[in-house]
C-alpha atoms as a PDB file:
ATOM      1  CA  UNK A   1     -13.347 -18.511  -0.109  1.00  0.00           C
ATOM      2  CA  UNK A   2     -12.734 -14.885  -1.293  1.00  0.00           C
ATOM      3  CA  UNK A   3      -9.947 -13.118  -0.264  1.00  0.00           C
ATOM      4  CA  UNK A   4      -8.926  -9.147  -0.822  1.00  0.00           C
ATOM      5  CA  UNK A   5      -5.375  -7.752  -0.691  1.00  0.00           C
ATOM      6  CA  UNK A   6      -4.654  -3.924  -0.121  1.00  0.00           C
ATOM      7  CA  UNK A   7      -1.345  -2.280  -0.209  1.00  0.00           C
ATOM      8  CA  UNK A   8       0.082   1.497  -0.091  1.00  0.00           C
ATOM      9  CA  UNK A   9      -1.829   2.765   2.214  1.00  0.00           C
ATOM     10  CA  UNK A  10       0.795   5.099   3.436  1.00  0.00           C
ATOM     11  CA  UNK A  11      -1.283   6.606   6.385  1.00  0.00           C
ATOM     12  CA  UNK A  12      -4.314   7.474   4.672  1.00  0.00           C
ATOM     13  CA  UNK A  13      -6.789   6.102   7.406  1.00  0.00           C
ATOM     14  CA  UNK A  14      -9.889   7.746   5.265  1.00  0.00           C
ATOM     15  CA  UNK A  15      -8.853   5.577   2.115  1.00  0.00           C
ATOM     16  CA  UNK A  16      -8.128   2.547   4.263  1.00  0.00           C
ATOM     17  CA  UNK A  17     -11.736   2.953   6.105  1.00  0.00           C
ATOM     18  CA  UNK A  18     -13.418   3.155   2.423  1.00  0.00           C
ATOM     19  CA  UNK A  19     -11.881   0.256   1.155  1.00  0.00           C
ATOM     20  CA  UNK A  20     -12.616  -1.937   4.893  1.00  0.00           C
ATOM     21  CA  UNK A  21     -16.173  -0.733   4.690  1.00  0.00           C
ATOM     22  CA  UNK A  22     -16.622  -1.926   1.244  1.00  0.00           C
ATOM     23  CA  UNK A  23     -14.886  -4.974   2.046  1.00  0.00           C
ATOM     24  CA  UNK A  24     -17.613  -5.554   4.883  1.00  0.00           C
ATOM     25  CA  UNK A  25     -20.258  -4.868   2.133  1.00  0.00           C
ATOM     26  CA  UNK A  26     -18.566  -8.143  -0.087  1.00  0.00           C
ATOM     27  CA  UNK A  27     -19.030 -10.055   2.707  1.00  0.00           C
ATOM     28  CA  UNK A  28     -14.693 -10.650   2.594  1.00  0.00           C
ATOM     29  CA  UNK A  29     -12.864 -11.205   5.956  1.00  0.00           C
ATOM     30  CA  UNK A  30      -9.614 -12.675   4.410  1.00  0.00           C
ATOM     31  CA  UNK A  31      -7.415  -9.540   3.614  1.00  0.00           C
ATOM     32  CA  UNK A  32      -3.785  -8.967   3.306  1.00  0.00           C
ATOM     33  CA  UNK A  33      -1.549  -5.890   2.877  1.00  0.00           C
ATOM     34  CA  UNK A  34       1.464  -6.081   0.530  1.00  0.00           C
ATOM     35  CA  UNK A  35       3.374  -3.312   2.316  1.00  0.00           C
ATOM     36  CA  UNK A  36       3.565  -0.002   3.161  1.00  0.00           C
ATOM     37  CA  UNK A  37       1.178   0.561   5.827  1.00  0.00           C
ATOM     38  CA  UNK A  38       3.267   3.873   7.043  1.00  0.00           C
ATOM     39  CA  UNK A  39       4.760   6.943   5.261  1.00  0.00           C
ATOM     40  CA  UNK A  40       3.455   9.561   3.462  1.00  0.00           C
ATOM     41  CA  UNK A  41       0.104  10.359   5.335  1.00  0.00           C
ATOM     42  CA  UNK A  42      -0.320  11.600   9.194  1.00  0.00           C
ATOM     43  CA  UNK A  43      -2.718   8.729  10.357  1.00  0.00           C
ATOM     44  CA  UNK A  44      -0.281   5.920  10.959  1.00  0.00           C
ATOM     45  CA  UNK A  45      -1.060   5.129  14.081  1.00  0.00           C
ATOM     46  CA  UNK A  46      -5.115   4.650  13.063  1.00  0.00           C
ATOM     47  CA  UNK A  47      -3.990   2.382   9.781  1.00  0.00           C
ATOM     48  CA  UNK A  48      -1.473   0.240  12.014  1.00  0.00           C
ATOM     49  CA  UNK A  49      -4.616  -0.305  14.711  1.00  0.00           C
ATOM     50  CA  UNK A  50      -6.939  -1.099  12.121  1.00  0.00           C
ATOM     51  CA  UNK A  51      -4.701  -3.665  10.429  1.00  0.00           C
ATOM     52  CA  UNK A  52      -3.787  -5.711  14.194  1.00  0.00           C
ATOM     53  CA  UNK A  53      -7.375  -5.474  15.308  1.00  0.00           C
ATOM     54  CA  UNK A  54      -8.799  -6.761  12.326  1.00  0.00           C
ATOM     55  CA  UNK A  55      -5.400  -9.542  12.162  1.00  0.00           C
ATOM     56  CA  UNK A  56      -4.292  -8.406   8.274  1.00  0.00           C
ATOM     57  CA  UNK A  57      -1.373 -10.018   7.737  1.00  0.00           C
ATOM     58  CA  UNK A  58       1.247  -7.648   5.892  1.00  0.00           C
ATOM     59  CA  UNK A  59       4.437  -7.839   4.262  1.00  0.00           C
ATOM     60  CA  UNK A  60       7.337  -5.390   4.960  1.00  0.00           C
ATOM     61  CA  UNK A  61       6.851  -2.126   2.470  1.00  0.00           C
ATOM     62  CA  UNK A  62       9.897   0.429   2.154  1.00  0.00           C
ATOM     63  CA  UNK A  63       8.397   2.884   3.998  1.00  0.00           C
ATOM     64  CA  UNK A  64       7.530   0.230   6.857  1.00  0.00           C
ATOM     65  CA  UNK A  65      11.863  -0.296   6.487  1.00  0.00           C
ATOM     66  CA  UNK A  66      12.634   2.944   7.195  1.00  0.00           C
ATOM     67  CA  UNK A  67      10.197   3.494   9.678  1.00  0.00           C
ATOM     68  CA  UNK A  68      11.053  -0.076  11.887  1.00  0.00           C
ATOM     69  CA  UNK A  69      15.083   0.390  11.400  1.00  0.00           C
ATOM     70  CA  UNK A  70      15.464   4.051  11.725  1.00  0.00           C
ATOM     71  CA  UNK A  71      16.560   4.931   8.710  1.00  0.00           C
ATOM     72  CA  UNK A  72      15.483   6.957   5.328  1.00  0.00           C
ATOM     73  CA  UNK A  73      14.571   7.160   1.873  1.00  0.00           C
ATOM     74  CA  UNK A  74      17.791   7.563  -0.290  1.00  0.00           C
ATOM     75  CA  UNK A  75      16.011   9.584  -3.216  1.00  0.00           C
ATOM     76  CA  UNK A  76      13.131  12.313  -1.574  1.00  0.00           C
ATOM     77  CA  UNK A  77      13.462  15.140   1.218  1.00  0.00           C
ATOM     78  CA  UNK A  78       9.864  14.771   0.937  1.00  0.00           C
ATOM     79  CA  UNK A  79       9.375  11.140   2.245  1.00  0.00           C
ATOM     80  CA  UNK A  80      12.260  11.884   4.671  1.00  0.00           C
ATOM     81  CA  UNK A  81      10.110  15.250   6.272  1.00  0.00           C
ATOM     82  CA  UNK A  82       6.597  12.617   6.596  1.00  0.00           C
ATOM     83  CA  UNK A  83       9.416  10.326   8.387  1.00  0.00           C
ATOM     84  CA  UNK A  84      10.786  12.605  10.622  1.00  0.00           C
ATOM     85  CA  UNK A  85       7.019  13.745  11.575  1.00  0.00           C
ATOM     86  CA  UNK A  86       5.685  10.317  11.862  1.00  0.00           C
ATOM     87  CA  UNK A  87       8.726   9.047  14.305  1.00  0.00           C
ATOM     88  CA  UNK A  88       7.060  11.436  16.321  1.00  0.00           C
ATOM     89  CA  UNK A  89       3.853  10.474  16.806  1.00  0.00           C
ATOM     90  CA  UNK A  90       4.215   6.584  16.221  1.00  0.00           C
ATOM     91  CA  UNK A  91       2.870   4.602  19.039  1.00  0.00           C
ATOM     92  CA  UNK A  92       5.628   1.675  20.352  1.00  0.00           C
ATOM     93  CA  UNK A  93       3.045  -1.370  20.206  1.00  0.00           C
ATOM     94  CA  UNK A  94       2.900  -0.213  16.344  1.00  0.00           C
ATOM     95  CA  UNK A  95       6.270   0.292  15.607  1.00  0.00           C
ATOM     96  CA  UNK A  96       7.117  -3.298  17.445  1.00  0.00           C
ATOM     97  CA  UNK A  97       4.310  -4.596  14.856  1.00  0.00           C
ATOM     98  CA  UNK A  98       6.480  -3.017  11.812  1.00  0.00           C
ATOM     99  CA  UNK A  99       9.398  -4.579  13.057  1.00  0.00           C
ATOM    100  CA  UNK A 100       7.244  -8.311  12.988  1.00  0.00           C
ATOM    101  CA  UNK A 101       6.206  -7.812   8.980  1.00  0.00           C
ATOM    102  CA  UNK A 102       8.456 -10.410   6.743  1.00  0.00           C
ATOM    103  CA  UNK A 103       9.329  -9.537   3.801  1.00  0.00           C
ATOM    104  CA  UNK A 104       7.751 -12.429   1.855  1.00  0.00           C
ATOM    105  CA  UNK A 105       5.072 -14.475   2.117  1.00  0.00           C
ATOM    106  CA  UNK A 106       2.935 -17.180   0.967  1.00  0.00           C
ATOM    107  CA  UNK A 107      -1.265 -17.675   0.732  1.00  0.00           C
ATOM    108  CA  UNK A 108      -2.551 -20.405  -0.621  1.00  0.00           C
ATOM    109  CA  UNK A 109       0.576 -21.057  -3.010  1.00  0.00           C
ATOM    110  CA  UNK A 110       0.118 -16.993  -3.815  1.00  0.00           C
ATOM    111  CA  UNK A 111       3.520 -15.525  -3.843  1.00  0.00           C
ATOM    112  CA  UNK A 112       3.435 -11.619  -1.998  1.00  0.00           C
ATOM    113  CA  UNK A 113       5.990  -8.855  -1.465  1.00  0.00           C
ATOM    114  CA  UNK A 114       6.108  -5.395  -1.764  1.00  0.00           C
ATOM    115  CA  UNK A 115       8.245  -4.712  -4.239  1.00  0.00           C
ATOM    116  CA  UNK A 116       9.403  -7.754  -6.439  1.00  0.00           C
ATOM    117  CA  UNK A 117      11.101 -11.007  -6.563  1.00  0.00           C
ATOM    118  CA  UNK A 118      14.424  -9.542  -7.329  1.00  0.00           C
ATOM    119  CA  UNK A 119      14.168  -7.025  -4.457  1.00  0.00           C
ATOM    120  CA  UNK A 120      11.413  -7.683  -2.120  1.00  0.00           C
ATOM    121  CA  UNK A 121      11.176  -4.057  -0.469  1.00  0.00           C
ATOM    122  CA  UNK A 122      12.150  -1.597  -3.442  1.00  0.00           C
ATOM    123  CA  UNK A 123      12.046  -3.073  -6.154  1.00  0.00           C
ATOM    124  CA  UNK A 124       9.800  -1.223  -9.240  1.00  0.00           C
ATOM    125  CA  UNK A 125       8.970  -4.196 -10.770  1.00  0.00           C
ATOM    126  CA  UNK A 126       7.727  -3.878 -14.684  1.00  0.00           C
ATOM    127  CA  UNK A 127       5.765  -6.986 -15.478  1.00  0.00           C
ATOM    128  CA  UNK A 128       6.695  -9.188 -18.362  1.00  0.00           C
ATOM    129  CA  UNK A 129       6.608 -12.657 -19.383  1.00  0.00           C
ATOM    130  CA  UNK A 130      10.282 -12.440 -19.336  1.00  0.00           C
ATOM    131  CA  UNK A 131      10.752 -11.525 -15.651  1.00  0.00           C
ATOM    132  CA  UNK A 132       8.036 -14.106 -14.465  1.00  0.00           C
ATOM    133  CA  UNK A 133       9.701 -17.017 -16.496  1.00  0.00           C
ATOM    134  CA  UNK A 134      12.371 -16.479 -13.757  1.00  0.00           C
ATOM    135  CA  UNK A 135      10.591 -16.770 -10.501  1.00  0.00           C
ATOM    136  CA  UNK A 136       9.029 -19.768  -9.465  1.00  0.00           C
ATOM    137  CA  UNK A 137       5.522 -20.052  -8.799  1.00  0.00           C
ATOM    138  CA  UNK A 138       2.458 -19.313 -10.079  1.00  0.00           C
ATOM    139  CA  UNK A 139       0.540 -16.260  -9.036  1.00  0.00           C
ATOM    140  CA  UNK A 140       1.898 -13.199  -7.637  1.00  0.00           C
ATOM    141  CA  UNK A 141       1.394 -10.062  -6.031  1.00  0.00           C
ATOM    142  CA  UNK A 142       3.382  -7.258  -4.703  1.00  0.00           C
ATOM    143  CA  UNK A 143       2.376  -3.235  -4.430  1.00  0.00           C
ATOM    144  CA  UNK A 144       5.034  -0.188  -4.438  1.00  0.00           C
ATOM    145  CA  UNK A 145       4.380   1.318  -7.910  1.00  0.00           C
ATOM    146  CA  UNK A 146       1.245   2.679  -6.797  1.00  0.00           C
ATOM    147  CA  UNK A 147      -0.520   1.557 -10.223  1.00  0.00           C
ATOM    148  CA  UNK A 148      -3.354  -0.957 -10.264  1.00  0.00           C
ATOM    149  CA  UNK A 149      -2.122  -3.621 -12.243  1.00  0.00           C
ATOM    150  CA  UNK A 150      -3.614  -7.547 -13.749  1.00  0.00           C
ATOM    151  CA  UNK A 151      -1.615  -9.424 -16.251  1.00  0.00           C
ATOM    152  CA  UNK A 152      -1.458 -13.151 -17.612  1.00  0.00           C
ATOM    153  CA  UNK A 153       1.248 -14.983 -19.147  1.00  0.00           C
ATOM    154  CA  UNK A 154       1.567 -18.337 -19.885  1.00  0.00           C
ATOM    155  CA  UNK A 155       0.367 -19.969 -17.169  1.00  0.00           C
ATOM    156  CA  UNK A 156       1.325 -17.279 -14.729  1.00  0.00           C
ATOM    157  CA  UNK A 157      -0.953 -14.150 -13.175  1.00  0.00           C
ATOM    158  CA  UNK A 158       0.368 -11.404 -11.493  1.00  0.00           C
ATOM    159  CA  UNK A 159      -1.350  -8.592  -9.541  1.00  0.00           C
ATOM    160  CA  UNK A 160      -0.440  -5.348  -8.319  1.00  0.00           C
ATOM    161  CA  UNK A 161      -4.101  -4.219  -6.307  1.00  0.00           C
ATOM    162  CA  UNK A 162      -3.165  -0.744  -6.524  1.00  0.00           C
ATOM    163  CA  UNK A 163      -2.515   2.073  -3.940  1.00  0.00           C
ATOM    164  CA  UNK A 164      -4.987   2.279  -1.266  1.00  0.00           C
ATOM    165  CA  UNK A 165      -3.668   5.840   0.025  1.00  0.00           C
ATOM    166  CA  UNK A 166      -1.966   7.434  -2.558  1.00  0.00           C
ATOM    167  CA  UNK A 167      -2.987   6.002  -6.063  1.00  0.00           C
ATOM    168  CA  UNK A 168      -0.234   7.142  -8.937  1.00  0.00           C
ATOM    169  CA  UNK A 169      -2.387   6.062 -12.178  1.00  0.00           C
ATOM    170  CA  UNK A 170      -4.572   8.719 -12.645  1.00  0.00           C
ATOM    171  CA  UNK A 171      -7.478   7.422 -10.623  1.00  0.00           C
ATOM    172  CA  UNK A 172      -7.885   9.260  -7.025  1.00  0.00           C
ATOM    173  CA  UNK A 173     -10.021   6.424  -6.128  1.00  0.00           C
ATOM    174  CA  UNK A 174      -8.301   4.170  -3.423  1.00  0.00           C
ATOM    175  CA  UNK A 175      -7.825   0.716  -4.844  1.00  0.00           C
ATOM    176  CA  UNK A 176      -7.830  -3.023  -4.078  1.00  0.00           C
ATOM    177  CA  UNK A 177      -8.301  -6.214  -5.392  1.00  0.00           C
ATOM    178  CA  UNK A 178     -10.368  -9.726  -4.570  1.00  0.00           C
ATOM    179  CA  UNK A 179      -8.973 -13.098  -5.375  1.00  0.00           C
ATOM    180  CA  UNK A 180     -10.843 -16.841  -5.003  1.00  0.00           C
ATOM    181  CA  UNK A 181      -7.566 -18.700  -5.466  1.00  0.00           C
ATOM    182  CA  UNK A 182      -6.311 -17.796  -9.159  1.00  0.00           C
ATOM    183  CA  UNK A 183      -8.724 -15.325 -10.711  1.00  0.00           C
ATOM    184  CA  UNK A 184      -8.344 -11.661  -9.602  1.00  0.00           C
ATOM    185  CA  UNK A 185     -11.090  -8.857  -9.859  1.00  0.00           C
ATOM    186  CA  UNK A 186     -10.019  -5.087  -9.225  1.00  0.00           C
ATOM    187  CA  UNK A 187     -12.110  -2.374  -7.319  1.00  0.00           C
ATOM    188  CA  UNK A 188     -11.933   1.022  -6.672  1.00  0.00           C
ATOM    189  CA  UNK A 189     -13.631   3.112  -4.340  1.00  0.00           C
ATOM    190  CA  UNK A 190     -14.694   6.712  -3.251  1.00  0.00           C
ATOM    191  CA  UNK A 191     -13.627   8.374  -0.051  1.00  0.00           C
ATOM    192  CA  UNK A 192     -13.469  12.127   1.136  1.00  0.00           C
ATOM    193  CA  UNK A 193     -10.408  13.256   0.619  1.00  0.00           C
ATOM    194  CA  UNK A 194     -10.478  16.819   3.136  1.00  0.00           C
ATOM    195  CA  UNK A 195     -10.256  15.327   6.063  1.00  0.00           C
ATOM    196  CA  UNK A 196      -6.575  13.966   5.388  1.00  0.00           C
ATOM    197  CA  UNK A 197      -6.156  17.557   3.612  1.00  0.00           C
ATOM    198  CA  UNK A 198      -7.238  19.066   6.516  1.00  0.00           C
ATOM    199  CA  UNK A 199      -5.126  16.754   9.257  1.00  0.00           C
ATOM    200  CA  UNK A 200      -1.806  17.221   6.925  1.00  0.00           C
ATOM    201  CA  UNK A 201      -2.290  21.388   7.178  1.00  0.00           C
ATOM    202  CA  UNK A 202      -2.418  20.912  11.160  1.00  0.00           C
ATOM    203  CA  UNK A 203       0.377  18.907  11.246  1.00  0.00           C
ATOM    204  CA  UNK A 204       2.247  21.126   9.339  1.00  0.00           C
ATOM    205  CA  UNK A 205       2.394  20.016   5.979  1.00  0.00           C
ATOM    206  CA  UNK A 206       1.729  22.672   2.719  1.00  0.00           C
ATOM    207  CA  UNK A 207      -0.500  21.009  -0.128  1.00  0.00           C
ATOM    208  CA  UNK A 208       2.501  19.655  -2.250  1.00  0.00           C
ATOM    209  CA  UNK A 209       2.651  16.681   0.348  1.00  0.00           C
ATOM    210  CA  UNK A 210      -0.708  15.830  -0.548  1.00  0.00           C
ATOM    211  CA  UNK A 211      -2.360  17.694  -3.424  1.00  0.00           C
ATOM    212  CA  UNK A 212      -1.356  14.654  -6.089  1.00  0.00           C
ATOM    213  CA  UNK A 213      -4.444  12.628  -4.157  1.00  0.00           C
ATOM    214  CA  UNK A 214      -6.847  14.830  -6.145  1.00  0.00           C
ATOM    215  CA  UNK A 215      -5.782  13.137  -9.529  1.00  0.00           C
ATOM    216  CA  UNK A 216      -3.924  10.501  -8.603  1.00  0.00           C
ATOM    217  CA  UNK A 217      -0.785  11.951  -9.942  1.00  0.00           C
ATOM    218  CA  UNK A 218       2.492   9.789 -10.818  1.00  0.00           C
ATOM    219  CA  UNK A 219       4.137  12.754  -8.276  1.00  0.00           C
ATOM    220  CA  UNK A 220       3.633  14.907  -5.263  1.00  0.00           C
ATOM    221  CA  UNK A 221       2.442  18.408  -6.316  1.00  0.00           C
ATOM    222  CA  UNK A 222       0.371  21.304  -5.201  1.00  0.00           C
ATOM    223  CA  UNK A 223      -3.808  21.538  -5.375  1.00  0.00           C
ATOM    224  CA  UNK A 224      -3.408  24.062  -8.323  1.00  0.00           C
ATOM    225  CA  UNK A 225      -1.087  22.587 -10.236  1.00  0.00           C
END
């Protein structure tokens, strides 16, 4: 049986509704998150909902950290701002669903975390045969760079399925990936982007917080730029 795993969806309930809606379409009801369900984006409450009703199991992202334990990104004001707005709007049945999410996990002997196996919230992990040769197991995933990513080594596959709210590879497209055990297949798919525009400008954010969805920029930046 196919299954799909998402990650990065950072709020971005429009993305997160694409990707569901094409899921429906493949006919796949096994999906699972690989972090990050919160930050970024001002519809946290609609992608935490829409993950417990449809029962996606998820994995503890860095943003999902600071979010469940109070605390903040070391390294951007501009995460830290979305935080502070988001603390205020967070509904407690979600935010005592954050504080569930593990921070590993296993599906059918496929290894998932956010970041990587050294550190499994924040880690930026840069695949290599090297780095692999180290972990045990067999096939891997794990989101947080925000870049859709499939490689083999010997005997080993790993997959990063991409950003599904804020992609960082130069595709705006919100992406995901389907797996039937061992072989992975990556997707990508449309959504309008002005509504989350719109709902960032009346919660008070200027277009640098969300301009980079345009082009799926490595960075936050304005529309114009």
């Amino acid at each position: 049986m196919k299954m799909a795993f998402i990650s990065d969806i950072h709020g971005n309930f429009e993305a997160l509704q694409a990707v569901l809606s094409e899921l429906d379409r493949l006919g796949i009801s096994r999906v699972y998150c690989a972090g990050d369900i919160v930050g970024y984006y001002s519809q946290i409450n609609e992608c935490c909902d829409a993950l417990r009703l449809r029962g996606i199991q998820s994995v503890m992202g860095n943003h999902d950290w600071y979010m469940a334990g109070g605390g903040f990104c070391p390294r951007s004001r501009s995460v830290n701002d979305c935080l502070a707005y988001q603390r205020g709007v967070i509904e407690k049945q979600n935010l005592d669903w954050l504080k569930s999410l593990p921070v590993q996990m296993q599906i059918d002997g496929i290894r998932m975390v956010h970041g990587g196996w050294t550190d499994p919230i924040d880690e930026y992990l840069k695949p290599t045969p090297e780095y692999f040769e180290k972990v045990a197991g067999d096939v891997f995933v794990s989101g947080h760079t925000h870049v859709q990513t499939l490689r083999k080594f010997a005997g080993k596959t790993y997959c990063n399925p991409g950003s599904v709210g804020q992609p960082r590879d130069g595709d705006p497209r919100a992406a995901f990936a389907v797996c039937d055990g061992r072989e992975f297949e990556l997707h990508r798919v449309e959504y309008d982007m002005q509504k989350v525009f719109d709902l960032m400008e009346a919660a008070g954010f200027g277009d640098y917080y969300y301009g980079g969805l345009k082009t799926g920029a490595k960075t936050l930046r304005r529309l114009a730029d």
